[in-house]
C-alpha atoms as a PDB file:
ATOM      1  CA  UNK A   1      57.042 -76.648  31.899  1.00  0.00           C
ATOM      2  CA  UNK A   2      59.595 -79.271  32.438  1.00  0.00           C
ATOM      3  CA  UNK A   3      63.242 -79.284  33.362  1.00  0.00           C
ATOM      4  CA  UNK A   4      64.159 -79.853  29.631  1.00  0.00           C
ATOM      5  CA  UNK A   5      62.306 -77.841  27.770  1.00  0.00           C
ATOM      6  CA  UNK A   6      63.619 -75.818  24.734  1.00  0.00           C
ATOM      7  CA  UNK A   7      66.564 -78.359  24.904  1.00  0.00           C
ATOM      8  CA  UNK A   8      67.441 -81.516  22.464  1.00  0.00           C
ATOM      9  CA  UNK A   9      68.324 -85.219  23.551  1.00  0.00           C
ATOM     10  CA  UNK A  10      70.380 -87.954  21.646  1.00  0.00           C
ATOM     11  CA  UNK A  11      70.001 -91.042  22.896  1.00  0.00           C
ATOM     12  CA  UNK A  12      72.066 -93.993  21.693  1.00  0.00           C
ATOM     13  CA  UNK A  13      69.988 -97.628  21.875  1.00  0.00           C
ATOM     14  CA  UNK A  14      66.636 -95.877  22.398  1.00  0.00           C
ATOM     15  CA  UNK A  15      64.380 -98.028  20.755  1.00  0.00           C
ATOM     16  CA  UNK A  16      64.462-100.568  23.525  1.00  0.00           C
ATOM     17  CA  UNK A  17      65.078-101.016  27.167  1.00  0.00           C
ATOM     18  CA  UNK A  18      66.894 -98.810  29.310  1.00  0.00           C
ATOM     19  CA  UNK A  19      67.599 -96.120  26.393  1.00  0.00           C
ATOM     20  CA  UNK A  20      63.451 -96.537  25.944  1.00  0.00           C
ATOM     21  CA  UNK A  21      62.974 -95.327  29.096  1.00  0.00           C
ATOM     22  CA  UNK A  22      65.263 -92.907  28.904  1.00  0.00           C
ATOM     23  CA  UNK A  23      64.145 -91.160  25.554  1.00  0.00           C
ATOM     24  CA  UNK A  24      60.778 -91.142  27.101  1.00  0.00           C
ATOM     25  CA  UNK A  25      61.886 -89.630  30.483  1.00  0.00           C
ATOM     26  CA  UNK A  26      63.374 -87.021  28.451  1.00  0.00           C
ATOM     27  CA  UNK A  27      60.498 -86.013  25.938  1.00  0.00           C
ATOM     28  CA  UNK A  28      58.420 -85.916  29.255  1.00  0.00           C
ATOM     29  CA  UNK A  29      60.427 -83.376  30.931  1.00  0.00           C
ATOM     30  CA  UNK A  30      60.067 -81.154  27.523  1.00  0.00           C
ATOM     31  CA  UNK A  31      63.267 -82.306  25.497  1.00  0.00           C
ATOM     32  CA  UNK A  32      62.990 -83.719  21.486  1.00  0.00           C
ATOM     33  CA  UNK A  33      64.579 -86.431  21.226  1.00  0.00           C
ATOM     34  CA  UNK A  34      66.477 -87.985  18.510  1.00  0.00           C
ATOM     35  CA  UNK A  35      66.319 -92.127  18.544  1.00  0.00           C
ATOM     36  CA  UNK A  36      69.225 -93.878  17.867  1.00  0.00           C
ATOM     37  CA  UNK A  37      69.304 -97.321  17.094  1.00  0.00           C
ATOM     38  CA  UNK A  38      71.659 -99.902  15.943  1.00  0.00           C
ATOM     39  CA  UNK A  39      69.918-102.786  13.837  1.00  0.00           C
ATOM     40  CA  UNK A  40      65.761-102.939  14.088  1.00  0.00           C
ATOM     41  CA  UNK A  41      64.234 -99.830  13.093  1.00  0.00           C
ATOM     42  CA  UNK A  42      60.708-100.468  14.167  1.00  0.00           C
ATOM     43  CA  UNK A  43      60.974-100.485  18.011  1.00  0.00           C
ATOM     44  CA  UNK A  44      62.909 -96.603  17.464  1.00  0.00           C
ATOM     45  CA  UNK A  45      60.180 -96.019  15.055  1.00  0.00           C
ATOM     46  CA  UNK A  46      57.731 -96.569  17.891  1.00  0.00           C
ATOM     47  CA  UNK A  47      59.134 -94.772  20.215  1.00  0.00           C
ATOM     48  CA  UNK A  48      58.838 -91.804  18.112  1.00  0.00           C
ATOM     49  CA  UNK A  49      55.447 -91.901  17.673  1.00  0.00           C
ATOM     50  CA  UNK A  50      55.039 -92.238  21.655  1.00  0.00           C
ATOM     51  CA  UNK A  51      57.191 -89.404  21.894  1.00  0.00           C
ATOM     52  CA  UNK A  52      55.026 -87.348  19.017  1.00  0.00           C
ATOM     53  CA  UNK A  53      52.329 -88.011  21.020  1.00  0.00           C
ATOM     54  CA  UNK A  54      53.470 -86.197  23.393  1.00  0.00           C
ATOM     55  CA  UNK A  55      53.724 -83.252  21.640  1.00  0.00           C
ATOM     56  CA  UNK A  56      57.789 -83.294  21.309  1.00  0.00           C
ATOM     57  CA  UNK A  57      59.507 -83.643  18.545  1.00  0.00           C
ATOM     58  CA  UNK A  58      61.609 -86.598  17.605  1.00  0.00           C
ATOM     59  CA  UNK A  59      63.407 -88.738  14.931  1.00  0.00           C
ATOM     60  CA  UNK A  60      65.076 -92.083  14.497  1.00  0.00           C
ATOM     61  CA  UNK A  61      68.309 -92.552  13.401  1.00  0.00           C
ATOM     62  CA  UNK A  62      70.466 -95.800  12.525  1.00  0.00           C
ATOM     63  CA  UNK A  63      73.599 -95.561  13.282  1.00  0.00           C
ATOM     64  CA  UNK A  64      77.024 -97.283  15.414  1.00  0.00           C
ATOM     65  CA  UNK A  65      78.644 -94.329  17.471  1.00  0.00           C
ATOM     66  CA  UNK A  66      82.088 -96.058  17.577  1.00  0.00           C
ATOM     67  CA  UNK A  67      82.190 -95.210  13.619  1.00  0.00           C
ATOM     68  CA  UNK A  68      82.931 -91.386  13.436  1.00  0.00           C
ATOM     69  CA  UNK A  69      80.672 -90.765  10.406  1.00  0.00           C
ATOM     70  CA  UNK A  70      78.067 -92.295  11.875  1.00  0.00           C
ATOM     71  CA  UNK A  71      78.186 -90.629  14.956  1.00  0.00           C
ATOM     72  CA  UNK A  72      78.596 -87.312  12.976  1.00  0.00           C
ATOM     73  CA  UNK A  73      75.257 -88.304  11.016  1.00  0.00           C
ATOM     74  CA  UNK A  74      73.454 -88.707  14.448  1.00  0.00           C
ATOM     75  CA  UNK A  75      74.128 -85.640  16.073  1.00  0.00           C
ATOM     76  CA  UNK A  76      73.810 -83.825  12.544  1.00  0.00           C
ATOM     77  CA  UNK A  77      70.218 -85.281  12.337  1.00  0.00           C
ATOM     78  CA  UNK A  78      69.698 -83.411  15.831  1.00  0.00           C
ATOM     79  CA  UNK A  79      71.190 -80.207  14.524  1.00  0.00           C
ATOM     80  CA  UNK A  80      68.789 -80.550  11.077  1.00  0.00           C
ATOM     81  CA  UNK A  81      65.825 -81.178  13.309  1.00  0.00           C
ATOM     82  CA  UNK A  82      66.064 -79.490  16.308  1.00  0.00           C
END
């Protein structure tokens, strides 16, 4: 059992780089993890599927956090799916 488990992640710029590793880290210690991603959808995408894989749950989410609604919509996606 890892240090995470039973809890939920957000991670803002996961698709790619630092936030990759970082969404991964997380689903490895036991969290789902939500993917947030500013413009390219298909790196996020993948990282889903590597978290899946796993056996975590995760999703992918497009969004800009310095826009309220948009932050609102990422955490909500976290709160519909976890």
């Amino acid at each position: 059992m890892g240090r995470l488990e039973g809890k939920a992640a957000v991670v803002t710029g996961g698709g790619r780089g630092i936030g990759r590793g970082i969404c991964l880290a997380f689903a490895k210690e036991g969290a789902d993890v939500v993917v947030n991603y500013a413009s390219k959808d298909q790196p996020a995408l993948e990282v889903v599927e590597m978290i899946k894989k796993m056996g975590r749950k995760a999703a992918a989410i497009k969004g800009n956090v310095a826009v309220k609604a948009e932050a609102e919509k990422i955490i909500q996606t976290a709160i519909d799916n976890f």
